[in-house]
Protein backbone atom coordinates (compact mmCIF):
# COMPACT_ATOMS: atom_id res chain seq x y z
CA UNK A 1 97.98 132.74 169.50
CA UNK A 2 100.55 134.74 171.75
CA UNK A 3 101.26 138.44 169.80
CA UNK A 4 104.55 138.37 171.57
CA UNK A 5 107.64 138.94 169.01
CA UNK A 6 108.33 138.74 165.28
CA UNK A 7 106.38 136.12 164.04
CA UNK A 8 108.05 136.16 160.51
CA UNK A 9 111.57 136.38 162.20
CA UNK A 10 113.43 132.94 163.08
CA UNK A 11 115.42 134.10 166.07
CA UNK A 12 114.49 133.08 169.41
CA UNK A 13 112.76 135.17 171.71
CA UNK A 14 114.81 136.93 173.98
CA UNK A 15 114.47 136.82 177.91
CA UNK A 16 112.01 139.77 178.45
CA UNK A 17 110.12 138.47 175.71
CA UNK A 18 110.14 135.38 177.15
CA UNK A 19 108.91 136.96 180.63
CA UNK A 20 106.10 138.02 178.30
CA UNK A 21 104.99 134.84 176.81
CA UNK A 22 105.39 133.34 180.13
CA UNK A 23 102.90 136.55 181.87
CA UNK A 24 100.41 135.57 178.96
CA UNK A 25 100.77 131.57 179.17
CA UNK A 26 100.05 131.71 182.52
CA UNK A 27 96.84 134.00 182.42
CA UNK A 28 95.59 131.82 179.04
CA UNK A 29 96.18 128.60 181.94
CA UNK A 30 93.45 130.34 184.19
CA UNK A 31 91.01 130.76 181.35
CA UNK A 32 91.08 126.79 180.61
CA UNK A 33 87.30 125.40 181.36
CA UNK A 34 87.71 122.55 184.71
CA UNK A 35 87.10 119.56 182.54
CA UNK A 36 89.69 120.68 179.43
CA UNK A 37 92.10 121.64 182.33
CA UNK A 38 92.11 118.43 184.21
CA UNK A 39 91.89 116.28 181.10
CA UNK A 40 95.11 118.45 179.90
CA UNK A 41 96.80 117.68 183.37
CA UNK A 42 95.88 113.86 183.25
CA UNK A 43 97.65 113.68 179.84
CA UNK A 44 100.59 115.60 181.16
CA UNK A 45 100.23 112.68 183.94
CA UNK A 46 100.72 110.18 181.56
CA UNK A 47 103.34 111.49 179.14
CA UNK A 48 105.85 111.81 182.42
CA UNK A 49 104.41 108.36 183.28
CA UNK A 50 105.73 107.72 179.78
CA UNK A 51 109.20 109.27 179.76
CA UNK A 52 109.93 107.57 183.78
CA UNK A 53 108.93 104.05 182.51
CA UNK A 54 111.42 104.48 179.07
CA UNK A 55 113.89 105.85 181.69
CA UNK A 56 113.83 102.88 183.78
CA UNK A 57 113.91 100.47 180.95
CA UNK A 58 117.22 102.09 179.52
CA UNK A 59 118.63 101.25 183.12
CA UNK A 60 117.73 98.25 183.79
CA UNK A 61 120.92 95.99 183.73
CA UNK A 62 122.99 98.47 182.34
CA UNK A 63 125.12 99.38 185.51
CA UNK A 64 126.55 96.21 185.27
CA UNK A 65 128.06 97.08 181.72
CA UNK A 66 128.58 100.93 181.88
CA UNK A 67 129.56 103.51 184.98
CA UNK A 68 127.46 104.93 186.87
CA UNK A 69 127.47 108.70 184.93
CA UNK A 70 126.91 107.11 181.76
CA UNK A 71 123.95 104.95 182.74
CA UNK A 72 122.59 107.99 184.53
CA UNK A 73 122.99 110.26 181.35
CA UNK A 74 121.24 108.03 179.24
CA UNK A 75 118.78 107.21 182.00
CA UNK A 76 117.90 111.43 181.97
CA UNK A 77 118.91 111.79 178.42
CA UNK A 78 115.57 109.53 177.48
CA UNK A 79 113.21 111.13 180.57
CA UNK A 80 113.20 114.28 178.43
CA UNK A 81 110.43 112.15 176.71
CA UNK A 82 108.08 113.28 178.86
CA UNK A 83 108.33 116.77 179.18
CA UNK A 84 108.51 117.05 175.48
CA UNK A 85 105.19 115.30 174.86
CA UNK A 86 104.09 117.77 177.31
CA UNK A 87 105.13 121.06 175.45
CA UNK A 88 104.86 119.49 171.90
CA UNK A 89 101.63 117.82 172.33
CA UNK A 90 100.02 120.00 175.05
CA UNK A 91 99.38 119.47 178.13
CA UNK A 92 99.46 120.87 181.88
CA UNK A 93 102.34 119.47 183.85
CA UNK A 94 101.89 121.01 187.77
CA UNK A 95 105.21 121.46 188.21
CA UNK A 96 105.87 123.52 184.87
CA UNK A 97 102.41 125.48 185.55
CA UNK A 98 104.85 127.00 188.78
CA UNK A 99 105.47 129.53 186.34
CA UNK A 100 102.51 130.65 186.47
CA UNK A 101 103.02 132.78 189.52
CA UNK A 102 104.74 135.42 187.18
CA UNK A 103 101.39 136.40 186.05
CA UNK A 104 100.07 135.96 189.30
CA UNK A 105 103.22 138.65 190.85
CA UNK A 106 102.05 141.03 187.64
CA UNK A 107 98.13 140.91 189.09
CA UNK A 108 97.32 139.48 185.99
CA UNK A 109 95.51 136.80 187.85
CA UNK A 110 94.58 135.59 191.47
CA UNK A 111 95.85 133.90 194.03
CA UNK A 112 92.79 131.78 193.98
CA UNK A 113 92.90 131.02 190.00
CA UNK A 114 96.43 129.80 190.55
CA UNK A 115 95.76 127.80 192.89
CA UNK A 116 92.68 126.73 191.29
CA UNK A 117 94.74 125.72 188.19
CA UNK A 118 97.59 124.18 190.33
CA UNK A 119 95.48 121.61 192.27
CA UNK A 120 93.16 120.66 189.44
CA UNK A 121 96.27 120.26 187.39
CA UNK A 122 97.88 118.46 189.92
CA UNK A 123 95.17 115.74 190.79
CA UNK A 124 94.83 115.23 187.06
CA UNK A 125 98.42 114.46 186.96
CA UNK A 126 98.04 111.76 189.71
CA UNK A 127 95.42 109.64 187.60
CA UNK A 128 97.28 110.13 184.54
CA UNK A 129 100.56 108.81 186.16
CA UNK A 130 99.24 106.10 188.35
CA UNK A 131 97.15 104.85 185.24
CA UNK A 132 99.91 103.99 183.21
CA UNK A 133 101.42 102.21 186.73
CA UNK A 134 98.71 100.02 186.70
CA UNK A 135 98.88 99.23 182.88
CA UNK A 136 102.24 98.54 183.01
CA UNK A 137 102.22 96.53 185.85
CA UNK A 138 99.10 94.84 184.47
CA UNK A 139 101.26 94.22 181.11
CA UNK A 140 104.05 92.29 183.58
CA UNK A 141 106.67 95.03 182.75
CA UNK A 142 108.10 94.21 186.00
CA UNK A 143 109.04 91.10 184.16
CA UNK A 144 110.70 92.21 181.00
CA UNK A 145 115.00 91.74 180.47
CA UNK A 146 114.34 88.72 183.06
CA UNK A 147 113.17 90.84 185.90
CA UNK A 148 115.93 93.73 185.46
CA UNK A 149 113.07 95.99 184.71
CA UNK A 150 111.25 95.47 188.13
CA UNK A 151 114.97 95.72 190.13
CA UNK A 152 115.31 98.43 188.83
CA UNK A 153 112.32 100.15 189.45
CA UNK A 154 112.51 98.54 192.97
CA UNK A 155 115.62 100.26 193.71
CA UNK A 156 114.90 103.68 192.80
CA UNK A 157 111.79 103.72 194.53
CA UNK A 158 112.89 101.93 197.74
CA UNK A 159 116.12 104.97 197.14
CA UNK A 160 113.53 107.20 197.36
CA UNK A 161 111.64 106.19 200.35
CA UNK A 162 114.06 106.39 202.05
CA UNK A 163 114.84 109.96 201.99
CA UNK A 164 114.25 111.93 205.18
CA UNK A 165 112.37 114.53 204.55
CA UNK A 166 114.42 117.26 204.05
CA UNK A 167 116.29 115.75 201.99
CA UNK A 168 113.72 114.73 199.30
CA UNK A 169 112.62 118.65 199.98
CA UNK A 170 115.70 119.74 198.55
CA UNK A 171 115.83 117.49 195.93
CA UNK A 172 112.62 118.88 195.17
CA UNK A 173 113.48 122.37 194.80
CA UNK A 174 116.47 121.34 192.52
CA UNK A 175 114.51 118.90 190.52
CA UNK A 176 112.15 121.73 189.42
CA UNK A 177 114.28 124.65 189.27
CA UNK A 178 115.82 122.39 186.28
CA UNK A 179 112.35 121.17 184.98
CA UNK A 180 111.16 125.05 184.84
CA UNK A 181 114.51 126.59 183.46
CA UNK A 182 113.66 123.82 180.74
CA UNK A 183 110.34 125.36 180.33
CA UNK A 184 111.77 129.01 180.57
CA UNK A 185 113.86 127.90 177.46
CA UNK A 186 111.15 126.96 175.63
CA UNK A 187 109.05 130.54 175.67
CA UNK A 188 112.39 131.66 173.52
CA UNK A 189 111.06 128.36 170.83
CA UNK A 190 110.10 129.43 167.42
CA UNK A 191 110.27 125.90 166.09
CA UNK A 192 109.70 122.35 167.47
CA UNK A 193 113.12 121.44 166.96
CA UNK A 194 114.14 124.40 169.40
CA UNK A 195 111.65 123.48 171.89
CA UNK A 196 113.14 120.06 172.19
CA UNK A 197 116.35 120.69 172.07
CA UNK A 198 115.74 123.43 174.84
CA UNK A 199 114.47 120.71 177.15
CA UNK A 200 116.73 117.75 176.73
CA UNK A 201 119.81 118.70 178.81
CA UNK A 202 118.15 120.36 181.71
CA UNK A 203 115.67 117.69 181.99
CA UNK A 204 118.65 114.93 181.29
CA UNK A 205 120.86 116.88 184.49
CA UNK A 206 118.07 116.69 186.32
CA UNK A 207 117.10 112.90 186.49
CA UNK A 208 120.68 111.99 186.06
CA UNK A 209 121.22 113.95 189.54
CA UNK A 210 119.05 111.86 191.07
CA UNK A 211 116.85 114.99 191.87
CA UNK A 212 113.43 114.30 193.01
CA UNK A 213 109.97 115.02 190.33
CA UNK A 214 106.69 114.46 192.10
CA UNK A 215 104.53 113.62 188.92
CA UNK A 216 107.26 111.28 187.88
CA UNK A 217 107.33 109.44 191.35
CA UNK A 218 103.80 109.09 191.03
CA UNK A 219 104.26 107.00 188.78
CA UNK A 220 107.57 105.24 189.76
CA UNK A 221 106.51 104.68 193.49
CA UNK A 222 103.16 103.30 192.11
CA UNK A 223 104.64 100.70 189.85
CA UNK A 224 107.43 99.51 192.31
CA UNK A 225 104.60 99.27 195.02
CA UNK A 226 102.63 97.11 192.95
CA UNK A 227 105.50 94.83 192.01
CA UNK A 228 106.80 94.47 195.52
CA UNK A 229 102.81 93.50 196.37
CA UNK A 230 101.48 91.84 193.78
CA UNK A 231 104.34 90.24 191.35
CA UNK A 232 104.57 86.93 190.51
CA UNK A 233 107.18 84.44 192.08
CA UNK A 234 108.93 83.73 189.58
CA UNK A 235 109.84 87.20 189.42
CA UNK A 236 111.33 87.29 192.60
CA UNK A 237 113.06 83.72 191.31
CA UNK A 238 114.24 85.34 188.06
CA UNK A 239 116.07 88.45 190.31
CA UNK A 240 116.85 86.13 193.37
CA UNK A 241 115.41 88.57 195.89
CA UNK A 242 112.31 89.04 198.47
CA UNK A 243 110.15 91.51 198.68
CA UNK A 244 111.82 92.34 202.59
CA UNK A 245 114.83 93.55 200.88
CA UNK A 246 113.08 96.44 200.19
CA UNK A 247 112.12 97.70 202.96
CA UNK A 248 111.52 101.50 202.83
CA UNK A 249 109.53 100.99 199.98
CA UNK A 250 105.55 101.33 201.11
CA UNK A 251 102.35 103.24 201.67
CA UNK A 252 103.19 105.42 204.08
CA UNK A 253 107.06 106.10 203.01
CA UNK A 254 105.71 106.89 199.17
CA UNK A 255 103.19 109.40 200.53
CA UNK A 256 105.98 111.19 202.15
CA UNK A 257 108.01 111.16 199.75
CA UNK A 258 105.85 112.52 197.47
CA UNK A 259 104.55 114.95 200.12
CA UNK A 260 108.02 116.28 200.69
CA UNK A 261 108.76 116.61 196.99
CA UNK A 262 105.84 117.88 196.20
CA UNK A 263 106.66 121.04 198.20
CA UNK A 264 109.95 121.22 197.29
CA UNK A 265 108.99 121.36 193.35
CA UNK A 266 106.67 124.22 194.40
CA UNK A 267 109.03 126.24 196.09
CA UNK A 268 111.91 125.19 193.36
CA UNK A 269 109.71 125.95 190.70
CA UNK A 270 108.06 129.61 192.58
CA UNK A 271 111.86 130.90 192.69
CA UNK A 272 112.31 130.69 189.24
CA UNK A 273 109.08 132.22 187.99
CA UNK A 274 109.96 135.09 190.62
CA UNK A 275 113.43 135.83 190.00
CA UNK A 276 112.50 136.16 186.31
CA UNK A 277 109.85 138.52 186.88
CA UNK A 278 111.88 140.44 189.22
CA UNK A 279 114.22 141.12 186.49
CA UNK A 280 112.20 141.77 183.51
CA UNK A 281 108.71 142.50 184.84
CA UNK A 282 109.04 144.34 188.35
CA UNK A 283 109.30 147.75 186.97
CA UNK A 284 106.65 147.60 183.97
CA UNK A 285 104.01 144.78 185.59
CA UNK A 286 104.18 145.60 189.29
CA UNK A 287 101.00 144.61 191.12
CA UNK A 288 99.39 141.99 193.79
CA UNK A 289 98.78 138.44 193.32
CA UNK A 290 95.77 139.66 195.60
CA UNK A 291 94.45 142.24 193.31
CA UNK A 292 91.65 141.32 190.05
């Protein structure tokens, strides 16, 4: 339990109180065993697998009945599933774990533990996501609303192939400056209510903005991949398209993209954790990421 703040008060934390929690979060993260840590990081794989797949599902068909803002709203409005099953349930996300670098600019912990955490983290995230890929797929979700499901999934991963690579870098950094703000918010939480409602609007502006998670396109990439290879015919019947149309969307481009984003994320999510500790930590926690 975190002896930050008045436990028996109901206010939120305020922000060098949060920079606190956040310092002892992120030293707790380095303590984690390798098996609880990656098992943590697969489930954190799998709840953003979760919150993409509902995302795309509210989409599918619906620009055809509402603009383009409001089917993007509701499309990020119901992607905040997975960051809350994250935070509520537990589990290590890589790109909210860039926060951890607070501790690490305090000398609380090592450059080595943090990076220790972030790449176990981060390769448990990849089975996590591209498990549920396959058990969707598996499942036919491709199929369901007479194919809208797989177009849409389809599009938004062929969209994202096709970014050039600084482009999805950028998109990157934006995508997790949001995603971290929204778990910046949370270290104020006293309740569950507070911790979801912190993360619902930055998360929603986030995916609506067409801004660029690597965990979640893990999972997205994976899914459209295996429905441009492997669907059924009458898929491609029910949607009247071929699998040419989409032509960005393979091995090679997916790896990029999610090379590109991957760093962007990092560097997105790195500025945060630093500017906060420059404000509230600098002068009281100064020391070396280098140093024990």
């Amino acid at each position: 339990m975190l002896d930050v703040g008045n436990h028996n008060s109901i206010d939120a934390l305020l922000p060098p109180e949060m920079a606190e929690r956040a310092e002892q979060i992120g030293v707790q993260k380095t303590r984690l065993d390798t098996l609880s840590l990656i098992a943590l990081a697969v489930l954190a794989g799998a709840f953003v697998a979760f919150g993409s797949m509902f995302s795309v599902v509210v989409m599918a068909g619906a620009e055809g009945n509402l603009s383009y803002g409001v089917t993007r709203l509701l499309g990020g409005t119901v992607f905040s599933l997975g960051l809350i099953l994250v935070i509520v349930g537990g589990a290590e996300l890589f790109t909210g774990n860039n926060l951890m670098v607070m501790a690490c600019a305090s000398g609380r912990i090592r450059v080595s533990e943090l990076f220790r955490a972030w790449a176990f983290v981060y390769a448990g995230n990849f089975v996590g996501a591209i498990a549920i890929a396959f058990l969707v797929f598996l499942s036919a979700g491709y199929d369901h609303g007479n194919g809208a499901v797989g177009l849409t999934a389809l599009a938004s991963a062929n969209g994202k192939a096709s970014l050039s690579g600084l482009q999805a870098l950028i998109h990157g950094v934006l995508a997790n400056v949001l995603v971290c703000l929204a778990t910046w918010l949370c270290y104020s939480a006293r309740t569950t209510t507070d911790k979801i409602l912190a993360i619902i609007f930055p998360i929603a502006a986030f995916s609506a903005s067409g801004f660029e998670h690597s965990i979640a396109n893990m999972y997205l990439l994976t899914f459209a991949l295996l429905t441009k290879l492997c669907a059924a015919t009458t898929f491609w019947g029910a949607i009247g398209k071929s699998p040419s149309v989409f032509s960005h969307l393979t091995v090679f481009g997916a790896l990029m993209n999610l090379l590109w984003v991957t760093i962007g994320n990092m560097i997105g999510g790195v500025v945060v954790g630093i500017t906060y500790w420059f404000i509230y930590l600098r002068k009281s926690k100064g020391g070396s990421c280098i140093g024990s």
